[in-house]
Protein backbone atom coordinates (compact mmCIF):
# COMPACT_ATOMS: atom_id res chain seq x y z
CA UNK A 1 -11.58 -9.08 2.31
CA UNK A 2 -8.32 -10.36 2.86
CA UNK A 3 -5.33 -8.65 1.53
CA UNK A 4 -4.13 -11.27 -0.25
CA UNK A 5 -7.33 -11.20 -2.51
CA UNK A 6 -7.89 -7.68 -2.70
CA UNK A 7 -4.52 -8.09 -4.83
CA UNK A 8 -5.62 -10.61 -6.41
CA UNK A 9 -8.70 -8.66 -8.02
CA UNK A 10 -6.31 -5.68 -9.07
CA UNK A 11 -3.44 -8.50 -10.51
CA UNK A 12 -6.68 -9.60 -12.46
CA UNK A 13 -7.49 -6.11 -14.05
CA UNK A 14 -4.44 -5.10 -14.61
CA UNK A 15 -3.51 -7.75 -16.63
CA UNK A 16 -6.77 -7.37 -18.33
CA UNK A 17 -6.07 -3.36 -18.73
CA UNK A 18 -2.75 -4.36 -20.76
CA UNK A 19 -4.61 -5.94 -23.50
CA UNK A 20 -7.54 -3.32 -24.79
CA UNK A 21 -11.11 -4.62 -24.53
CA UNK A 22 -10.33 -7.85 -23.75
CA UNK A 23 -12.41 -9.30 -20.40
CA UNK A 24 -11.49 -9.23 -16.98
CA UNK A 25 -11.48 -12.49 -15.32
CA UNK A 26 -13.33 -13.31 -12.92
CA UNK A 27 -11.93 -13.15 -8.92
CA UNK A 28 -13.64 -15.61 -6.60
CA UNK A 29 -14.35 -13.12 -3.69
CA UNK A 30 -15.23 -14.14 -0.21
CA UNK A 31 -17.38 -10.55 0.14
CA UNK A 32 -19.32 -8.81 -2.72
CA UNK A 33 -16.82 -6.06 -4.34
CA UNK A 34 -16.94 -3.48 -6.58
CA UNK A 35 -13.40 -2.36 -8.58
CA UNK A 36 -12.83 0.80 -10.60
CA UNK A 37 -9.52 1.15 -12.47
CA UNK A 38 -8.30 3.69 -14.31
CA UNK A 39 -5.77 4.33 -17.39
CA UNK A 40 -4.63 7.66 -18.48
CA UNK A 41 -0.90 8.11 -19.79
CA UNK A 42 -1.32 12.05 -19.62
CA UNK A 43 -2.34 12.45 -16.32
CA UNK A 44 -0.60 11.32 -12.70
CA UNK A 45 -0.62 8.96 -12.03
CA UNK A 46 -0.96 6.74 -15.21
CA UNK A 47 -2.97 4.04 -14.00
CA UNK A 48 -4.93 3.11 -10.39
CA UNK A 49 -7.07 0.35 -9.05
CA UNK A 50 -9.58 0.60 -6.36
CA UNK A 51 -11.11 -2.38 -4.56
CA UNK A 52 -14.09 -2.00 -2.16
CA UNK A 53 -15.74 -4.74 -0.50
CA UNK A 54 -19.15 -4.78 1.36
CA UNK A 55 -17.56 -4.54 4.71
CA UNK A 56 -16.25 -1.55 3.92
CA UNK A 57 -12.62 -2.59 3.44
CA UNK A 58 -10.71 -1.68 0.30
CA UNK A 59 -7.56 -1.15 -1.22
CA UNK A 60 -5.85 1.62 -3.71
CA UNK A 61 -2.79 0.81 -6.05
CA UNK A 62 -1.81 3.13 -8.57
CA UNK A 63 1.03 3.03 -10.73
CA UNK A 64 3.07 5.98 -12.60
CA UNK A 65 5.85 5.17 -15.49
CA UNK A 66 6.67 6.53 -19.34
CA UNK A 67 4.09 3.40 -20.59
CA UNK A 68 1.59 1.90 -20.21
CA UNK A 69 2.33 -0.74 -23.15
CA UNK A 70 3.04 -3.41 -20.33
CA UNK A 71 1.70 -3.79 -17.10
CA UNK A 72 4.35 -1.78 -14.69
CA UNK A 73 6.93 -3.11 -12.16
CA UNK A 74 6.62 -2.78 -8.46
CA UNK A 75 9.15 0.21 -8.08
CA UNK A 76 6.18 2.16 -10.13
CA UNK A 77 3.73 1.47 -7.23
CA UNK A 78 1.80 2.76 -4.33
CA UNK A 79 -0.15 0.42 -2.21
CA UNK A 80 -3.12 1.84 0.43
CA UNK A 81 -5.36 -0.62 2.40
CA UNK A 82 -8.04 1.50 3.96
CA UNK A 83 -11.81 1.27 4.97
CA UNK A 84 -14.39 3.29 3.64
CA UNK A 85 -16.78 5.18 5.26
CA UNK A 86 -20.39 3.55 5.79
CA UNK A 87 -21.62 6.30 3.72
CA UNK A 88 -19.47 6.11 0.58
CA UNK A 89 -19.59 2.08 0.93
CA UNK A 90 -23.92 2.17 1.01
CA UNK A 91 -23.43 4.42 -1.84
CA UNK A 92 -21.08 2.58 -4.02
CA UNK A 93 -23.01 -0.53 -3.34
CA UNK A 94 -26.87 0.74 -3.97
CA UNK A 95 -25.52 2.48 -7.39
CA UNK A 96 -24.65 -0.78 -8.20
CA UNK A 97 -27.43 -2.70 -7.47
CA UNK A 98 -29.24 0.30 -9.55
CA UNK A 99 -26.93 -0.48 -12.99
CA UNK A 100 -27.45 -4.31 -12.19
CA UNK A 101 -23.99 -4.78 -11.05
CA UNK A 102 -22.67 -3.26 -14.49
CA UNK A 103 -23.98 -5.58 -16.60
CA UNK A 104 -24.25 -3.38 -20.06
CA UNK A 105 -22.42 -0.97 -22.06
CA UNK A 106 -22.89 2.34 -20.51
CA UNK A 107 -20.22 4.07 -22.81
CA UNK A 108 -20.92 7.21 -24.77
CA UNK A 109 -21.58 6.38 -28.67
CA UNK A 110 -23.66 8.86 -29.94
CA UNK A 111 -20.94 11.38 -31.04
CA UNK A 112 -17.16 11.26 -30.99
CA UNK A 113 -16.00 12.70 -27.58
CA UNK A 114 -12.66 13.38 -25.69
CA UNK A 115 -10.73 11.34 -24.39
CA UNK A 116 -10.82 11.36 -20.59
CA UNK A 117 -8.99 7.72 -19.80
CA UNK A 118 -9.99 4.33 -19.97
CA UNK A 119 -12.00 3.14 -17.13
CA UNK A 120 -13.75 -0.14 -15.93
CA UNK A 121 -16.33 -0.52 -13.62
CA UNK A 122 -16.46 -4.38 -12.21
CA UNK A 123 -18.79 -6.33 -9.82
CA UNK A 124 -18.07 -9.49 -8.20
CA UNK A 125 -19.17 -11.81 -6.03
CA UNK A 126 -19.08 -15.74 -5.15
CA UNK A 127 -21.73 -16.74 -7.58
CA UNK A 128 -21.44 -13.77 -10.96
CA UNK A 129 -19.12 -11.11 -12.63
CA UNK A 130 -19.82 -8.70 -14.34
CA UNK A 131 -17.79 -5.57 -15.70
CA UNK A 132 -18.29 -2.06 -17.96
CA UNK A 133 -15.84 -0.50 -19.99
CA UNK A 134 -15.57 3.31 -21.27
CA UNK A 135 -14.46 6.80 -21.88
CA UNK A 136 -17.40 8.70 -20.50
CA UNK A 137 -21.18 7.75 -19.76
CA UNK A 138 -24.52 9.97 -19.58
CA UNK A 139 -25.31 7.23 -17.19
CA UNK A 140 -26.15 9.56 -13.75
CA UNK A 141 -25.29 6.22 -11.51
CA UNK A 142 -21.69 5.43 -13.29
CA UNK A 143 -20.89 9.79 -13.33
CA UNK A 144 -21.39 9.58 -10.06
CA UNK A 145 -19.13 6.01 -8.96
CA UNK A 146 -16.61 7.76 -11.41
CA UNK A 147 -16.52 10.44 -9.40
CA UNK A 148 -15.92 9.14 -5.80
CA UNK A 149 -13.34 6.95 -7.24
CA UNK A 150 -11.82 8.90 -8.51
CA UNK A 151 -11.95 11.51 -5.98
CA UNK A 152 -10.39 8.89 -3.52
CA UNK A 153 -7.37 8.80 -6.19
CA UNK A 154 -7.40 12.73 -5.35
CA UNK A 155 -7.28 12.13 -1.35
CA UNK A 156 -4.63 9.41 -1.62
CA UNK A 157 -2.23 11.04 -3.74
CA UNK A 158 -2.82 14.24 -2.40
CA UNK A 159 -2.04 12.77 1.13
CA UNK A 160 1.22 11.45 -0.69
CA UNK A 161 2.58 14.46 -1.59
CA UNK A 162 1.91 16.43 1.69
CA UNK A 163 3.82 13.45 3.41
CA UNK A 164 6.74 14.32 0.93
CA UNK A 165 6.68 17.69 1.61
CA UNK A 166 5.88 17.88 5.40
CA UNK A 167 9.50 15.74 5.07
CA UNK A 168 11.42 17.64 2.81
CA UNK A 169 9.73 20.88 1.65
CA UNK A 170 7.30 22.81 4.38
CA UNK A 171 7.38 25.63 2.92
CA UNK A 172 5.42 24.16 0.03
CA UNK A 173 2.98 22.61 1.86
CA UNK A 174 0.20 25.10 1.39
CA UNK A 175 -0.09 25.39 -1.44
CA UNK A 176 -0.83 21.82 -1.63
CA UNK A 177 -3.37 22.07 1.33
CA UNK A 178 -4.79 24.82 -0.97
CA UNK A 179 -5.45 22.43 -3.94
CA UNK A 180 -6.64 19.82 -1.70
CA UNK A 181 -9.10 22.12 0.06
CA UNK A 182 -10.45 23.41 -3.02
CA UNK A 183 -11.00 20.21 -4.54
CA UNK A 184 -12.82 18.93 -1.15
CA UNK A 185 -15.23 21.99 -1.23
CA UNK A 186 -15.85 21.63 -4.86
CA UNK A 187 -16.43 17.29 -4.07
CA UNK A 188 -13.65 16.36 -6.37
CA UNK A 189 -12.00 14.85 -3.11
CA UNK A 190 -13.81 11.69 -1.67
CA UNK A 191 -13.01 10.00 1.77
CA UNK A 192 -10.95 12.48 3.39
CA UNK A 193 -10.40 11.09 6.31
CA UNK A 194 -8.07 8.33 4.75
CA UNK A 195 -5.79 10.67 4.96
CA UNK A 196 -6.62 12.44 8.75
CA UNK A 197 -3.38 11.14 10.10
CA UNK A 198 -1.31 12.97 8.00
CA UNK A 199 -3.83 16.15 7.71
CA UNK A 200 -3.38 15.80 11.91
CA UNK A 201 -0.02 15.70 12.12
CA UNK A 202 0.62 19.06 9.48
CA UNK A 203 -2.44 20.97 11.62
CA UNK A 204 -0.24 20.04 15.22
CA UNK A 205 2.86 20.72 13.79
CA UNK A 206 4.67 24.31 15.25
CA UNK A 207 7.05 24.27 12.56
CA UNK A 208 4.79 24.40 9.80
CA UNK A 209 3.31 27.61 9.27
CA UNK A 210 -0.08 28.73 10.59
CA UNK A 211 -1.91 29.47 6.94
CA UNK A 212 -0.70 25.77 6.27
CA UNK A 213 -1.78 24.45 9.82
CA UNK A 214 -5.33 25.90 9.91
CA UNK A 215 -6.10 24.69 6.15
CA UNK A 216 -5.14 21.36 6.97
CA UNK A 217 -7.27 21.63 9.97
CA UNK A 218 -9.99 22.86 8.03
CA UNK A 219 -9.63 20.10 5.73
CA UNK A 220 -10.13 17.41 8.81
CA UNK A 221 -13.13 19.10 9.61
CA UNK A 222 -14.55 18.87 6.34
CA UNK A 223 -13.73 15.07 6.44
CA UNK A 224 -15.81 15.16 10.14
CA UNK A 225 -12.47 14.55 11.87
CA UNK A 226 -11.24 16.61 14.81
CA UNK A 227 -7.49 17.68 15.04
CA UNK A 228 -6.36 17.50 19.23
């Protein structure tokens, strides 16, 4: 998927996120894809976009400002292009086949629940469209895309901060490792090696200290990567 679509697809749902319930329209895409954004004003960041083709390719955008009312200006972003593993891209792909490409409603109705952001699900292809909407599902197949989606948010932004602090703050760098680490173990954190470069770089680094250097390395290992 080219870049220039990819962007296309999350122009399309964010404009669609900015007015509640309505429809997202429909992308012509060269490649199947599946898209999972997300909206959440109390959390960080407020709003992301994910974009995974059935190559494999993908792209993350997420956005973090004091509203959500409109859609949010360019300063407010962060842009990744990545490929996912074979693994998480089978995965993502088979659960939708499974929930017939999210054609339904798999919200929750059968009791008032909390809030937990406002999240789409959307398949597309050259020939149909189809997209969910909801808080939270019992559905095991959408729990479970929710999840690695938004465990790549957790990668990517974690990988954001440790390049902000392997710049300007070392010393705090462990503790972020820490969080990251945990979340990994716990499978909170998908597709770690997106962010193996910068995991690499903290692990060969003399001037960061050792704890810091053999959690990140621990991390790359976790994500099947080696550190030289």
């Amino acid at each position: 998927m080219h870049r220039a679509l990819i962007l296309l697809i999350i122009s399309a749902l964010l404009s669609a996120a900015a007015a509640q319930h309505q429809p997202i329209p429909q992308p012509r895409t060269a490649a199947p894809a599946v898209t999972f954004s997300f909206t959440w004003s109390s959390v960080e960041p407020h709003r992301y976009v994910i974009v995974i083709d059935s190559s494999g390719k993908g792209a993350y955008q997420s956005w973090t400002s004091d509203s959500t009312a409109e859609p949010p200006g360019e300063d407010d972003s962060y842009e990744l292009q990545f490929t996912a593993s074979a693994a998480g891209r089978d995965r993502v792909f088979a659960l939708a086949r499974q929930l017939k490409y999210f054609n339904g409603d798999f919200d929750f109705h059968k009791r008032p629940i909390a809030f937990t952001g406002d999240k789409t699900l959307a398949y597309a292809d050259p020939d149909q469209h189809f997209e969910t909407r909801y808080n939270w599902s019992e559905n095991p197949g959408i729990d479970e895309l929710t999840s690695f989606f938004q465990g790549i948010s957790e990668t990517v932004e974690s990988g954001r901060r440790l390049e902000r602090l392997h710049r300007f703050d070392r010393l705090g760098l462990d503790e972020e490792l820490k969080s990251l680490e945990h979340a990994a173990v716990e499978h909170r954190a998908s597709e770690l090696q997106l962010i193996s470069p910068m995991l690499a770089q903290i692990a060969e680094d003399p001037a960061v200290l050792n704890i810091a250097r053999q959690r990140a390395q621990h991390i790359l290992q976790l994500a099947g990567v080696n550190a030289r």
